[in-house]
Protein backbone atom coordinates (compact mmCIF):
# COMPACT_ATOMS: atom_id res chain seq x y z
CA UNK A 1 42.03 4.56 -56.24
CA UNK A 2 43.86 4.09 -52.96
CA UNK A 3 42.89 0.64 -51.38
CA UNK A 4 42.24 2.52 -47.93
CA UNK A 5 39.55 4.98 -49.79
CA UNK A 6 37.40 2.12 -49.95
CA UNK A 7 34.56 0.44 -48.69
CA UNK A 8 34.80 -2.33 -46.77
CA UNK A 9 32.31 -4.37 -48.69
CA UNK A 10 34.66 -3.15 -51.83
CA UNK A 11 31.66 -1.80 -53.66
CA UNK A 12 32.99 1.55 -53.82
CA UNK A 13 34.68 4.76 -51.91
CA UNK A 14 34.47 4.81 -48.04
CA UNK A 15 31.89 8.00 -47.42
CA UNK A 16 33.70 8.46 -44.02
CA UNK A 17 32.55 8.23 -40.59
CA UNK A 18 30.23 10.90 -40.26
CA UNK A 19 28.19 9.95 -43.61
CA UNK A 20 28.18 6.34 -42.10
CA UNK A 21 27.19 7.70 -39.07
CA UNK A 22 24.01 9.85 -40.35
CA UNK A 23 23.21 7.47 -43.39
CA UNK A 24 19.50 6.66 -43.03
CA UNK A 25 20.10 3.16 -42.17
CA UNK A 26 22.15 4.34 -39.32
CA UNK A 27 21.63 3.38 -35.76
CA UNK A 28 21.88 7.18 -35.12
CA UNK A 29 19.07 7.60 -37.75
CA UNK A 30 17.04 4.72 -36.52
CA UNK A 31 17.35 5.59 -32.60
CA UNK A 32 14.18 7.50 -31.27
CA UNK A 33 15.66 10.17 -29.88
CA UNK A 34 13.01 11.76 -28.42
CA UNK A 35 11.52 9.25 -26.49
CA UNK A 36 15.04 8.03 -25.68
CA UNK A 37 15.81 11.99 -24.39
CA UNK A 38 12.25 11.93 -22.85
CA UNK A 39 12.72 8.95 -20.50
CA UNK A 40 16.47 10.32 -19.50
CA UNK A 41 15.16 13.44 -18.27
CA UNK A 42 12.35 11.74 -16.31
CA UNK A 43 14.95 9.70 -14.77
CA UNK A 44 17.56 12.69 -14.17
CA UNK A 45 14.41 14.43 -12.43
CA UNK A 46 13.87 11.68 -10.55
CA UNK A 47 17.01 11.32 -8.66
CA UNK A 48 16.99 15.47 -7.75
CA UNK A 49 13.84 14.03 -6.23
CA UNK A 50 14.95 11.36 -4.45
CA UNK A 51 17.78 13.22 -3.26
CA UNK A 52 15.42 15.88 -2.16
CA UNK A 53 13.14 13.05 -0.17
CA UNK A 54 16.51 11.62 1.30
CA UNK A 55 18.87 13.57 1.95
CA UNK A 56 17.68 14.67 6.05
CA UNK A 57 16.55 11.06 6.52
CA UNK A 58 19.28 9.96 8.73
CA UNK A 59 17.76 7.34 9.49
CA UNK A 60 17.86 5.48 6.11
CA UNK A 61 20.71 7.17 4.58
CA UNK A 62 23.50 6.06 6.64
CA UNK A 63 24.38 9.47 7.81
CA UNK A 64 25.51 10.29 4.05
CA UNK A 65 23.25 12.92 2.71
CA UNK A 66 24.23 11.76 -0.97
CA UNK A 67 23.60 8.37 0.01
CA UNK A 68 21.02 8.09 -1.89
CA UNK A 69 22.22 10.26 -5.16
CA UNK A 70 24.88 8.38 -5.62
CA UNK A 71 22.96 5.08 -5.37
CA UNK A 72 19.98 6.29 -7.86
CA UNK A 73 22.68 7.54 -9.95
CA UNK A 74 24.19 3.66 -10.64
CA UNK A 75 20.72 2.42 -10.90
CA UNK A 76 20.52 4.91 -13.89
CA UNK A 77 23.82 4.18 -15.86
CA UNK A 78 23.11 0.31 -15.16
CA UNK A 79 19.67 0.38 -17.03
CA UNK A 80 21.08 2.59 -19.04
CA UNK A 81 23.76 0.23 -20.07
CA UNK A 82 20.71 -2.53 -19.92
CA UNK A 83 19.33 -0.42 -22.79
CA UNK A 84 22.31 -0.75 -24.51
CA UNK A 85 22.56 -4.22 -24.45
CA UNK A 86 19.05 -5.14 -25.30
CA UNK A 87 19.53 -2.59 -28.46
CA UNK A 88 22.35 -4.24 -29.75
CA UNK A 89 21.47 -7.92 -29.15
CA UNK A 90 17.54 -6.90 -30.37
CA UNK A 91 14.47 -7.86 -29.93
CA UNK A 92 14.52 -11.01 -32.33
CA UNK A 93 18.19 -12.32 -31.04
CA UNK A 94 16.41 -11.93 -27.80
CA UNK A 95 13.21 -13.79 -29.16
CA UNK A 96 15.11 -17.87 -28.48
CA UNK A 97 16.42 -16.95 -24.91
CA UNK A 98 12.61 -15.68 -24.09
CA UNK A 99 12.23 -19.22 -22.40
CA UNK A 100 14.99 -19.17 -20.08
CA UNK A 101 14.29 -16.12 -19.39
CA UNK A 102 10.86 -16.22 -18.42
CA UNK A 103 11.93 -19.44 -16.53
CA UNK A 104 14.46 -17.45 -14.17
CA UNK A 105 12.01 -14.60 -13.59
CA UNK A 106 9.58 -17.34 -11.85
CA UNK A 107 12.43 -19.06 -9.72
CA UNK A 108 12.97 -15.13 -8.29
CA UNK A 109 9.47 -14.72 -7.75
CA UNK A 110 9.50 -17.62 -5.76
CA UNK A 111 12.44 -17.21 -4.30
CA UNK A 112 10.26 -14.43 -2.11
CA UNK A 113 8.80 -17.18 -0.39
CA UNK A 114 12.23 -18.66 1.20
CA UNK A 115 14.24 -17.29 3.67
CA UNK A 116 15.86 -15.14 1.01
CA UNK A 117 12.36 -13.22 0.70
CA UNK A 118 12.65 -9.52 2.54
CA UNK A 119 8.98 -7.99 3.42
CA UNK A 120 8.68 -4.39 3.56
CA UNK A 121 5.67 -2.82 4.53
CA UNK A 122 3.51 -5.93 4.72
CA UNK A 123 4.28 -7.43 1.72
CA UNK A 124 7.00 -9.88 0.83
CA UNK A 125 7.67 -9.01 -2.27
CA UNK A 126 11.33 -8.41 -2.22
CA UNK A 127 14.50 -10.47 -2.14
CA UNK A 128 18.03 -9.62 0.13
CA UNK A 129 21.22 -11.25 -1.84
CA UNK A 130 24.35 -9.86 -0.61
CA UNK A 131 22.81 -6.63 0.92
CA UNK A 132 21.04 -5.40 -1.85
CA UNK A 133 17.07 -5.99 -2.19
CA UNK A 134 15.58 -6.93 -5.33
CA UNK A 135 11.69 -6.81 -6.46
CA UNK A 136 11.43 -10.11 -9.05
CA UNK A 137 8.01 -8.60 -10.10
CA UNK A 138 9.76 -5.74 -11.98
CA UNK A 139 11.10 -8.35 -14.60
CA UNK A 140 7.98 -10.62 -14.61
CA UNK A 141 6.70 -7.76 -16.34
CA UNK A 142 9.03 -7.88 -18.80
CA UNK A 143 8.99 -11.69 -18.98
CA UNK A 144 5.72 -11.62 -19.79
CA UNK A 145 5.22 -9.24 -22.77
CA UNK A 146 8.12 -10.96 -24.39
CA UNK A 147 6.28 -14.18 -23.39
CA UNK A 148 3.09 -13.69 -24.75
CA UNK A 149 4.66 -11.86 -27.61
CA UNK A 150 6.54 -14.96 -28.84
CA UNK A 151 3.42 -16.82 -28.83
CA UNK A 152 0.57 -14.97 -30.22
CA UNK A 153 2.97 -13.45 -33.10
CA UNK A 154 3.99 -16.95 -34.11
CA UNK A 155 2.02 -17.76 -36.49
CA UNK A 156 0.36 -14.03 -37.70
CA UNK A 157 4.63 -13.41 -38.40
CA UNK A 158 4.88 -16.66 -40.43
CA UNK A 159 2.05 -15.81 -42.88
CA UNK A 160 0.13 -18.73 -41.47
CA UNK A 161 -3.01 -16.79 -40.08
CA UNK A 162 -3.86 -13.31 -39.78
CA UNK A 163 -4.51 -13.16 -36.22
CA UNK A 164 -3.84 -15.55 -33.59
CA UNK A 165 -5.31 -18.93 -32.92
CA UNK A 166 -7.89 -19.84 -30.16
CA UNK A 167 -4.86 -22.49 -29.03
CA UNK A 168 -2.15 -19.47 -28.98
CA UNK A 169 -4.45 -16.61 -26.77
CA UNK A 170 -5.18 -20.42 -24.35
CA UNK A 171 -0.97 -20.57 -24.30
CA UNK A 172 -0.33 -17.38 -24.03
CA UNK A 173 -3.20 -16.85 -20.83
CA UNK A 174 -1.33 -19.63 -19.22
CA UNK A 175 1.62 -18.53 -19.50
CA UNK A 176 0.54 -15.35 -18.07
CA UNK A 177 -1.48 -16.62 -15.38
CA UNK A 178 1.38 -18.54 -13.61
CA UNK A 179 3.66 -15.05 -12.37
CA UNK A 180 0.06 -13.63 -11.39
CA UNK A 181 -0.94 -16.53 -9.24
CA UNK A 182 2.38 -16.14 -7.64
CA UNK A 183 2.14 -12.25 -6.55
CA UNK A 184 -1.74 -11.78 -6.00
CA UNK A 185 -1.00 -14.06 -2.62
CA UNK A 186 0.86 -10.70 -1.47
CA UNK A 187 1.43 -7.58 -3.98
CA UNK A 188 -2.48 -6.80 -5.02
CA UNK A 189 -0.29 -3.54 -7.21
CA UNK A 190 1.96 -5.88 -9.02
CA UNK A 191 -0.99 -8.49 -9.78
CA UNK A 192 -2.77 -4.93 -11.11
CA UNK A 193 -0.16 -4.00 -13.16
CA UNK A 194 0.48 -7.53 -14.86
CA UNK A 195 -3.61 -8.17 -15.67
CA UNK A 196 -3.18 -4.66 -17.50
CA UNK A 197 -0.30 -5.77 -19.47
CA UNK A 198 -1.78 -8.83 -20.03
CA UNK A 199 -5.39 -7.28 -21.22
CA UNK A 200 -3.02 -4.73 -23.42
CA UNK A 201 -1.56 -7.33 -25.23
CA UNK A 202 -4.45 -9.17 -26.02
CA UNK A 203 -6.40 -6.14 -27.86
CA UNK A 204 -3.15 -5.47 -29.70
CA UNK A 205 -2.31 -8.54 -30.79
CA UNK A 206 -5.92 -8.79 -32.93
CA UNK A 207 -7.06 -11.47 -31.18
CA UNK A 208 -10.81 -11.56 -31.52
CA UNK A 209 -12.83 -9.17 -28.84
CA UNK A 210 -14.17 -12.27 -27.22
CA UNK A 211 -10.76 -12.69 -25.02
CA UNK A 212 -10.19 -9.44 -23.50
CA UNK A 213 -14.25 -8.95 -22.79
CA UNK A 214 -13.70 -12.13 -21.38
CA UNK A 215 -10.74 -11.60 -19.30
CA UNK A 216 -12.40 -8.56 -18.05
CA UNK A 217 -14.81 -10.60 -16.47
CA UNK A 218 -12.65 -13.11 -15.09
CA UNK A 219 -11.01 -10.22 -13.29
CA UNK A 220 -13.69 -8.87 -11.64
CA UNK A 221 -15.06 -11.93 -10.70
CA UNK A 222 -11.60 -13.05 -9.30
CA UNK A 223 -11.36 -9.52 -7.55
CA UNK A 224 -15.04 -10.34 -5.54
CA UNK A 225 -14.04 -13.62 -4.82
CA UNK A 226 -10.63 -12.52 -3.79
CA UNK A 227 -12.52 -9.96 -1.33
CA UNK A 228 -15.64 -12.75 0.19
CA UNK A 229 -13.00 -15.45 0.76
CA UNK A 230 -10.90 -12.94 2.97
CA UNK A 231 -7.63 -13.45 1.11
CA UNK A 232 -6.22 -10.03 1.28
CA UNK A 233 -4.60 -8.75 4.39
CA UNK A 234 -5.49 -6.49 7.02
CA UNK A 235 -3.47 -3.51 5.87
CA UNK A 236 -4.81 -4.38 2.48
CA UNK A 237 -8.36 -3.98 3.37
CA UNK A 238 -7.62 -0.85 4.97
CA UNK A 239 -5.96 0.74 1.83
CA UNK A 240 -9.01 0.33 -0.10
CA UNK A 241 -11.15 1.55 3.15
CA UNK A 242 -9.19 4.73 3.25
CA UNK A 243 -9.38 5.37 -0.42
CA UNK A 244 -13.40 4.98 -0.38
CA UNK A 245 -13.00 7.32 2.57
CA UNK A 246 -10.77 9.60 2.87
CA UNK A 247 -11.93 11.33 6.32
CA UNK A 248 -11.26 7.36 7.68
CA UNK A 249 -8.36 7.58 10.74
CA UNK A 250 -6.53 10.50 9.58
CA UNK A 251 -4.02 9.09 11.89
CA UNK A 252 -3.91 6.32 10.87
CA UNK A 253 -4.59 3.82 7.33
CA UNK A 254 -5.74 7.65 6.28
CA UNK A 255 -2.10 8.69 7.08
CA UNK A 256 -0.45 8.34 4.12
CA UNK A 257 -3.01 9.48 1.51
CA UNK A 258 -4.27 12.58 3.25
CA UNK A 259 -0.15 14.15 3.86
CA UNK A 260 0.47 13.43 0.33
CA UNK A 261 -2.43 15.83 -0.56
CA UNK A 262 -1.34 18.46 1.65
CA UNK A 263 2.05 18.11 -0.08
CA UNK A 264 0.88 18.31 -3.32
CA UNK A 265 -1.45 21.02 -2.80
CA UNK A 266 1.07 23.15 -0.61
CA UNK A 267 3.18 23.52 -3.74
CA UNK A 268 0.74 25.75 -5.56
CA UNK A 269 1.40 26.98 -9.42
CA UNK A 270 5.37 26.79 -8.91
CA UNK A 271 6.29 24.99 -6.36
CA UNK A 272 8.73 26.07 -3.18
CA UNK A 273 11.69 24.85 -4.90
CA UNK A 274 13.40 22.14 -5.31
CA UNK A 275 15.24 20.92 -1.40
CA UNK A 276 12.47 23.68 0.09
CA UNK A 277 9.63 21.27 1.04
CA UNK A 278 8.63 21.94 4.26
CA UNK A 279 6.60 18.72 4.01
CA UNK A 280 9.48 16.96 2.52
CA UNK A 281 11.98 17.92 5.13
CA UNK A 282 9.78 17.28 7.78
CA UNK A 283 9.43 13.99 6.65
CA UNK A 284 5.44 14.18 7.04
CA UNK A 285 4.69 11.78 3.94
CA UNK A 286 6.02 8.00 4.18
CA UNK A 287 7.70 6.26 1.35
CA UNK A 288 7.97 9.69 -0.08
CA UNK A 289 11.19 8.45 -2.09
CA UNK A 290 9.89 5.39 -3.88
CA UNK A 291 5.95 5.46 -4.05
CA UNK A 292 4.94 8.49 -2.85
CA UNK A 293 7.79 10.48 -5.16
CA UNK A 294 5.23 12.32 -7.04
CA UNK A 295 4.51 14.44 -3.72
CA UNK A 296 8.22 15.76 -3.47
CA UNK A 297 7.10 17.46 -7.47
CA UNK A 298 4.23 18.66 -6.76
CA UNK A 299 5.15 20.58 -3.22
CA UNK A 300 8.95 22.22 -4.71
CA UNK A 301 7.87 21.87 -8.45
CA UNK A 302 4.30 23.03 -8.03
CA UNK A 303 1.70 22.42 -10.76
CA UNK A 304 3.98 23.60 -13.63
CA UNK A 305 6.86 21.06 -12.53
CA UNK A 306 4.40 17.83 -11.40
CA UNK A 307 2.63 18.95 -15.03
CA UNK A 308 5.70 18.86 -17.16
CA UNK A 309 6.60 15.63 -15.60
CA UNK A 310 3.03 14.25 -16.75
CA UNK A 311 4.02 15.88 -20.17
CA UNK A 312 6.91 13.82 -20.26
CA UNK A 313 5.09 10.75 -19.40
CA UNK A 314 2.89 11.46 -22.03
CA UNK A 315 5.79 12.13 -24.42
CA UNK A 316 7.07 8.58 -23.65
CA UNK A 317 3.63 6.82 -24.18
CA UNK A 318 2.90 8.75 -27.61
CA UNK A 319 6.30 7.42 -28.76
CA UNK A 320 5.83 3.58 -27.96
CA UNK A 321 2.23 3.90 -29.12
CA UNK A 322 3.84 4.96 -32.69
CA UNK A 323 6.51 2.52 -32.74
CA UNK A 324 3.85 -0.22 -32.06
CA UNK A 325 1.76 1.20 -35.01
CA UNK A 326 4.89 1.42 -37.19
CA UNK A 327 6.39 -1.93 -36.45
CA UNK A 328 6.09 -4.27 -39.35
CA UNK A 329 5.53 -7.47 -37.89
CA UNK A 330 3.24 -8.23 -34.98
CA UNK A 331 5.56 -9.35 -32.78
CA UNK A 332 7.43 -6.19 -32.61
CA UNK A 333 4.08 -4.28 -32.07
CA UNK A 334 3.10 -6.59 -28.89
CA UNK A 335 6.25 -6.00 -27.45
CA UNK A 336 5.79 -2.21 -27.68
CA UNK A 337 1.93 -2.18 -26.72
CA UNK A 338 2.77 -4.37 -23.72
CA UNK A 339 5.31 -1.47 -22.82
CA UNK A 340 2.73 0.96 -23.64
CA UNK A 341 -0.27 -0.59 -21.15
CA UNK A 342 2.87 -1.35 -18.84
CA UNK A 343 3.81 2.40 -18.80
CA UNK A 344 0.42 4.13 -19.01
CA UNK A 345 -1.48 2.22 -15.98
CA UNK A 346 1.37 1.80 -13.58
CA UNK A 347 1.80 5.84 -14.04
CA UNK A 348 -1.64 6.63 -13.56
CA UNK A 349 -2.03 4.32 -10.04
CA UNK A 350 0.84 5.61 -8.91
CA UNK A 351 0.16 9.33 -9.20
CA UNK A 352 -3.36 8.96 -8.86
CA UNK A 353 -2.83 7.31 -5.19
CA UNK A 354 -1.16 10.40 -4.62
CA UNK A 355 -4.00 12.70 -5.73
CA UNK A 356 -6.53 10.64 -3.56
CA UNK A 357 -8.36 9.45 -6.76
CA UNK A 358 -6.94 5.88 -6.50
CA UNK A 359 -6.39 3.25 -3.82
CA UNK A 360 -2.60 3.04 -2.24
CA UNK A 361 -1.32 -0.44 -4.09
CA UNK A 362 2.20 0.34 -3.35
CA UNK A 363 3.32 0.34 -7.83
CA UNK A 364 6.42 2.78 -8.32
CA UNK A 365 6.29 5.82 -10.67
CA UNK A 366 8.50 4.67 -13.41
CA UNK A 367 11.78 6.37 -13.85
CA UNK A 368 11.70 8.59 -10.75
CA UNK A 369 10.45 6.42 -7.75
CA UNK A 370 13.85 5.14 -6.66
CA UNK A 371 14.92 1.52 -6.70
CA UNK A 372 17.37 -0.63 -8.86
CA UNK A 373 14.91 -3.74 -9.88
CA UNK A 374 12.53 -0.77 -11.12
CA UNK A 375 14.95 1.29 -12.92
CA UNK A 376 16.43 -1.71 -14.40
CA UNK A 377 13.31 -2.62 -15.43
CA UNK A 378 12.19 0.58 -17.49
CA UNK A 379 14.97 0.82 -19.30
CA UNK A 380 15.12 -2.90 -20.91
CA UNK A 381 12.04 -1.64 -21.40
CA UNK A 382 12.92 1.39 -23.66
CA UNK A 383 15.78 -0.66 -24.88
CA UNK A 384 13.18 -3.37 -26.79
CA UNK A 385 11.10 -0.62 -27.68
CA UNK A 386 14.03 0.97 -29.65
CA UNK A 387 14.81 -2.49 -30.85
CA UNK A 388 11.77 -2.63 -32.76
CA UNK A 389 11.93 0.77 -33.95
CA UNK A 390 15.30 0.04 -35.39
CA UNK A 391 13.78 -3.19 -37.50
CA UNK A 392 10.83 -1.21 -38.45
CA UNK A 393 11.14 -0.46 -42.97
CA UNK A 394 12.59 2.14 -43.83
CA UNK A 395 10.28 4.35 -45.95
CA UNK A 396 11.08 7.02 -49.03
């Protein structure tokens, strides 16, 4: 037999690329391709969207009606490339840098609070480096599932206890409860997002009930005391006032809410067509490119379009929520529930605001609201997710 014939590991005949390549411990076999196809075209859809939102807005776009195609385009192939990465280097490489990490996603968040912090729209949430504007929130998130992950699976992983100790969920809340304290001060949406994540992790990590009924109440009675000690803002207050009232200022903190109705229901069963909003062109909903985007589908897509987007959501839930189930260890299943609650209640603010049937917190849809922090985000995001799908057992 011909030396090059064989196998590297010299244990018998090379079976050729394409065998290795479709072998059932592949990385083409172990990829999800569905979710990982699901996610691309929510993204692909997203940037028509954007581009549809942008491309009259002289005003932001520089003049350059593909300003901002071309920009939400290189968001997408960096996270894309972000996915990559986190595939190859995996979820458990990953699992000793989760420190430094988390570490460097706090000194951003901070960072808000200097004179490299940006606000936009009343909150200072952002930071400007070099022209560009990043939101450190976006990675907090996934700082803190891989966080919290690392600690409550310690133990349950090592064979030491079958669910989590009362001094791991104390760590693990802690560790949490620093990013939160830093952006309820000024992004009530991000703080939302994070307690959900949080809460998500905690029921799937089989920590007894007692924690999550418990953190339930702590966030309700943080939310009252939040409201009688006057710590939100003005335009804050009047988010939440519009949302209980719709008919509230039209003009006004009613603005926003009541034109992204009339874009959404202007569409009708299917839609004007995409670049034939007249809402859209006009310009008559703000922040209709990051978190208003959902109006731009439902006034060209109509129903059938802004519904097969939902579908796809859903598409992209049902797959983490399987490779959470399937994952053999419980770290790899907090990681992917954490995505999961992440995912699910961030989608379901965001395109309820624009129905009317939940209060404007200013969260991004993921994988069409533009932005680079967000996009970058998601997509680590799928990449872990596919991490642990890839380490899950292979079965008969």
């Amino acid at each position: 037999m011909n030396n090059h014939h064989l196998r590297v590991d010299g244990l018998g005949p090379d079976p050729g690329p394409w065998r290795r390549l479709t072998a059932r411990d592949s990385v083409l076999r172990r990829v999800d391709w569905v979710l990982l196809l699901a996610a691309l075209a929510l993204s692909v859809i997203g940037i028509l969207l954007v581009w549809s939102a942008t491309r009259n807005r002289t005003e932001i776009n520089s003049g350059d009606p593909h300003y901002f195609l071309v920009r939400q385009g290189i968001n997408l192939a960096l996270g894309l490339a972000l996915a990559v990465g986190v595939m190859w280097l995996g979820h458990h490489r990953l699992r000793s840098a989760v420190p430094l990490f988390f570490a460097f996603s706090m000194l951003f968040m901070l960072l808000v609070f200097t004179p490299l912090g940006t606000e936009i729209n009343g909150q200072r949430a952002w930071l400007s480096i070099g022209g560009y504007t990043l939101q450190p929130g976006e990675f907090a998130k996934v700082a803190i599932i891989l966080g919290m992950a690392v600690i409550l699976a310690d133990q349950v992983d090592a064979g030491d206890r079958d669910y989590p100790s009362r001094r791991a969920v104390l760590q693990a809340l802690a560790l949490a409860t620093a990013p939160l304290c830093v952006v309820v001060i000024d992004d009530m949406g991000m703080a939302m997002v994070l307690s959900v994540i949080v809460l998500g992790i905690l029921l799937a990590s089989g920590a007894p009930l007692k924690w999550s009924i418990g953190l339930m109440l702590a966030g309700v009675v943080g939310a009252a005391l939040v409201w009688a000690l006057g710590v939100l803002d003005d335009y804050q207050l009047d988010r939440f006032a519009a949302f209980a009232d719709p008919s509230r200022d039209p003009a006004g903190v009613g603005y926003n809410t009541n034109q992204a109705r009339i874009a959404i229901g202007s569409g009708q069963l299917d839609g004007k067509g995409l670049f034939q909003g007249t809402q859209t062109t006009g310009q008559f909903v703000p922040e209709q490119h990051t978190d208003f985007i959902f109006t731009v589908a439902g006034e060209e897509l109509g129903f059938l379009g802004a519904g097969g987007i939902i579908v796809l959501i859903g598409v992209v839930l049902w797959r983490a929520l399987r490779i959470a189930r399937d994952s053999s260890e419980l770290y790899g299943t907090i990681i992917a529930a954490g995505i999961v609650a992440w995912f699910a209640f961030q989608c379901f603010e965001n395109i309820g605001m624009a129905l009317g049937i939940m209060p404007v917190a200013g969260v991004p849809l993921p994988f069409l609201s533009y932005g680079g922090t967000a996009m970058f985000a998601v997509w680590i995001a799928i990449g872990l997710l596919q991490s642990v799908r890839m380490k899950r057992p292979l079965t008969a």
